[in-house]
C-alpha atoms as a PDB file:
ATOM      1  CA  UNK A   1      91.051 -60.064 -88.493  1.00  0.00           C
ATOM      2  CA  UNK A   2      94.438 -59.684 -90.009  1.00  0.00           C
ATOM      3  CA  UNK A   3      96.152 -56.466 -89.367  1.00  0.00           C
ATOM      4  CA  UNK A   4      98.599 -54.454 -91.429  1.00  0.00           C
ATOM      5  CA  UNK A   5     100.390 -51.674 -90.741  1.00  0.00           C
ATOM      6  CA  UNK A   6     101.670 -48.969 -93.701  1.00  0.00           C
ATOM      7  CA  UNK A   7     104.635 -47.112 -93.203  1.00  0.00           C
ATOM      8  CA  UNK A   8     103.069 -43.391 -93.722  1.00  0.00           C
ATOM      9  CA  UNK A   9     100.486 -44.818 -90.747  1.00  0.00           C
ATOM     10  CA  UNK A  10     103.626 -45.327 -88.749  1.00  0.00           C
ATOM     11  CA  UNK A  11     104.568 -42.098 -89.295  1.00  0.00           C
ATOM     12  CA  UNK A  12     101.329 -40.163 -88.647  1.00  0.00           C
ATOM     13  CA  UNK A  13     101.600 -41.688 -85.142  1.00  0.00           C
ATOM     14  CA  UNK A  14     105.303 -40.732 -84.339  1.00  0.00           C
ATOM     15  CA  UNK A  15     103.857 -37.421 -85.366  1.00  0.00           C
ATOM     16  CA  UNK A  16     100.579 -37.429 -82.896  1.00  0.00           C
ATOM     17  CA  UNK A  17     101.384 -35.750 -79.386  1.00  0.00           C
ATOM     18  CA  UNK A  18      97.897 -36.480 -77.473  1.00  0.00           C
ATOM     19  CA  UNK A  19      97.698 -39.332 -75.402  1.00  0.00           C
ATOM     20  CA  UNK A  20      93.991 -39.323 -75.143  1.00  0.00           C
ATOM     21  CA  UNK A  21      94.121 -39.246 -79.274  1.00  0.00           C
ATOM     22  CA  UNK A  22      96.365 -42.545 -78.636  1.00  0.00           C
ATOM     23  CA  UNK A  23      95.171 -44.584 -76.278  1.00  0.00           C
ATOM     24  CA  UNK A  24      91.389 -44.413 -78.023  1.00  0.00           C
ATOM     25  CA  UNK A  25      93.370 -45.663 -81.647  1.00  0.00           C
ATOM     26  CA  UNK A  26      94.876 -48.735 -79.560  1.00  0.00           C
ATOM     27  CA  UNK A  27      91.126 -49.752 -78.140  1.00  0.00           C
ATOM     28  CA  UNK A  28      90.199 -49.137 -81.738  1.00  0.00           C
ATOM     29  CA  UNK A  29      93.096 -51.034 -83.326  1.00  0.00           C
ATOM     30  CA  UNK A  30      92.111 -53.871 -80.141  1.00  0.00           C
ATOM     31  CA  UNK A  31      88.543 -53.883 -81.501  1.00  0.00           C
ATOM     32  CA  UNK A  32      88.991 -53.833 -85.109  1.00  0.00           C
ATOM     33  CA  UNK A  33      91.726 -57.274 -83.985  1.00  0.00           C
ATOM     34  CA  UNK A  34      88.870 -58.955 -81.891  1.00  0.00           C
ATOM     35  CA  UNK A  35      85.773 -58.743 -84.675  1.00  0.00           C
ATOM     36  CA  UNK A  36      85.378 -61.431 -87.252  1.00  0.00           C
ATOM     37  CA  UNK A  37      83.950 -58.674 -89.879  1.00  0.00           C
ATOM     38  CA  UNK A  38      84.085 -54.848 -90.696  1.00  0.00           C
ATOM     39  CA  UNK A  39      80.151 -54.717 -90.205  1.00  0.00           C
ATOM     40  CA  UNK A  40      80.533 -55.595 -86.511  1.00  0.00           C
ATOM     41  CA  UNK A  41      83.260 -52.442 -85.907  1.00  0.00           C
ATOM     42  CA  UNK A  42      81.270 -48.919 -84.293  1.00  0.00           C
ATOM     43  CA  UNK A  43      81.866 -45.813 -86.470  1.00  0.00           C
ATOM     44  CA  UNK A  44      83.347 -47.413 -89.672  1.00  0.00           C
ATOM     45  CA  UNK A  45      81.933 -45.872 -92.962  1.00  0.00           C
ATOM     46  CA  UNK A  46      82.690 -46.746 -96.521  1.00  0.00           C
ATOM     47  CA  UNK A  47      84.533 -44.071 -98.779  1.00  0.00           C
ATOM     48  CA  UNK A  48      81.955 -43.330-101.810  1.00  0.00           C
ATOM     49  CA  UNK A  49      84.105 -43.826-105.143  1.00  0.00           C
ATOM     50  CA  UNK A  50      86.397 -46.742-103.855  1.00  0.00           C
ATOM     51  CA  UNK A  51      85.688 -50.352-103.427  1.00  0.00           C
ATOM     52  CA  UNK A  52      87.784 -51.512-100.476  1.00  0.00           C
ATOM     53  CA  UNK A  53      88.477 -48.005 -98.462  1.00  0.00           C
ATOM     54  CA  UNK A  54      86.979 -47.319 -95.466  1.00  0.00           C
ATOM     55  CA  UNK A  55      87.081 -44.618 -92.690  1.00  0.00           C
ATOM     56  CA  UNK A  56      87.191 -44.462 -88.429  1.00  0.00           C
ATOM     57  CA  UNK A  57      86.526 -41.275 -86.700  1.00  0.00           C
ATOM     58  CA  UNK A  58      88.215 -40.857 -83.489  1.00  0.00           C
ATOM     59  CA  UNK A  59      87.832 -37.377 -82.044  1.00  0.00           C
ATOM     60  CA  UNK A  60      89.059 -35.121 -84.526  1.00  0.00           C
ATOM     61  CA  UNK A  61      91.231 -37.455 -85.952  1.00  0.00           C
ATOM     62  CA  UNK A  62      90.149 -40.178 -89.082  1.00  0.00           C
ATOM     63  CA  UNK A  63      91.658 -43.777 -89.815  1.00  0.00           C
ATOM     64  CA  UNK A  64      91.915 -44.495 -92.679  1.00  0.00           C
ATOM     65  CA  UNK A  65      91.787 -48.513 -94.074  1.00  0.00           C
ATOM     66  CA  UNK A  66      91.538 -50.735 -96.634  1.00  0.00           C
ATOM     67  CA  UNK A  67      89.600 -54.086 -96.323  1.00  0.00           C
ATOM     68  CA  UNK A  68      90.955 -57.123 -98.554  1.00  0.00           C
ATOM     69  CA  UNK A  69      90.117 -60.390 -97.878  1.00  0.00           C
ATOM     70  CA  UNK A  70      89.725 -60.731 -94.068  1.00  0.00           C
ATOM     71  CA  UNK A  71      93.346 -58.361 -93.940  1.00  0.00           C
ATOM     72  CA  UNK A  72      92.851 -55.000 -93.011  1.00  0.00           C
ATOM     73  CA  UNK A  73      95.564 -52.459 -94.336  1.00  0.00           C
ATOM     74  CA  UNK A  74      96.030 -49.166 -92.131  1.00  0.00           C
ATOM     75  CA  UNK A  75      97.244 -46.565 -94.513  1.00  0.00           C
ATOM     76  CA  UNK A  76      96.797 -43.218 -92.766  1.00  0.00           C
ATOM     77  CA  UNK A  77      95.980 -41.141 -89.275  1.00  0.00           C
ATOM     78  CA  UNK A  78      95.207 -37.960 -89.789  1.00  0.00           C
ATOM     79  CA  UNK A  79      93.132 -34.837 -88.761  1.00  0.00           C
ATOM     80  CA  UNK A  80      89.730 -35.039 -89.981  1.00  0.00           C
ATOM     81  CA  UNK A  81      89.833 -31.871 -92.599  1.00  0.00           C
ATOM     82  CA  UNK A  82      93.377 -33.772 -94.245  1.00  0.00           C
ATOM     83  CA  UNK A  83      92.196 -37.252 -94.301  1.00  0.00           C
ATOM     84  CA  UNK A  84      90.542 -36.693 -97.815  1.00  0.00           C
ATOM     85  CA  UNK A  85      93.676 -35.365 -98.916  1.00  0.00           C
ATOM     86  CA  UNK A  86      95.950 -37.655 -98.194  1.00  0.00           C
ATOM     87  CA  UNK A  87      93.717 -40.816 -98.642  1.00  0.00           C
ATOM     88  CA  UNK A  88      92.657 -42.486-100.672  1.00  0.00           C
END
C-alpha cells in the first residue's frame, strides 16, 4: 500500500522517547507497507462515526490512519487515553 506521512505524525514521533515504543511502529509501518489490504493488518479497528479512520494499538500508544483508495494517511501517534482527542 501507499504510505503517507502527516506532519503532526512527524511530530508525535520527535516527541516519543522509548525505543521499544519505536522500533514496534517501524515493524508496524513495515507491515502495514507489505499487505495488499487493511483487512490483512493484526490489531487494526475501524473508528465508529467516520468512514475512512481507523486505529493501531501498540502498547500504550494508538495510530491513528485514514484509508483512501489503496493510500494510507498517518495522521497521529499518541497515548492511548489522547488518541480520541486529538483524532479524528
Amino acid at each position: 500500500m501507499i504510505i503517507s506521512y502527516n506532519r503532526k505524525f512527524k511530530k508525535d514521533l520527535e516527541k516519543l522517547k522509548e525505543k521499544n515504543i519505536k522500533a514496534a511502529l517501524k515493524s508496524v509501518i513495515q507491515e502495514l507497507k507489505e499487505k495488499q489490504s487493511l483487512s490483512d493488518i493484526k490489531g487494526v479497528k475501524k473508528i465508529s462515526g467516520h468512514p475512512t479512520a481507523y486505529r493501531i494499538r501498540i502498547g500504550n500508544y494508538r495510530l491513528g490512519l485514514y484509508h483512501n483508495n489503496g493510500t494510507l494517511s498517518l495522521q497521529r501517534f499518541v497515548k492511548r487515553n489522547d488518541i480520541y482527542k486529538v483524532f479524528p
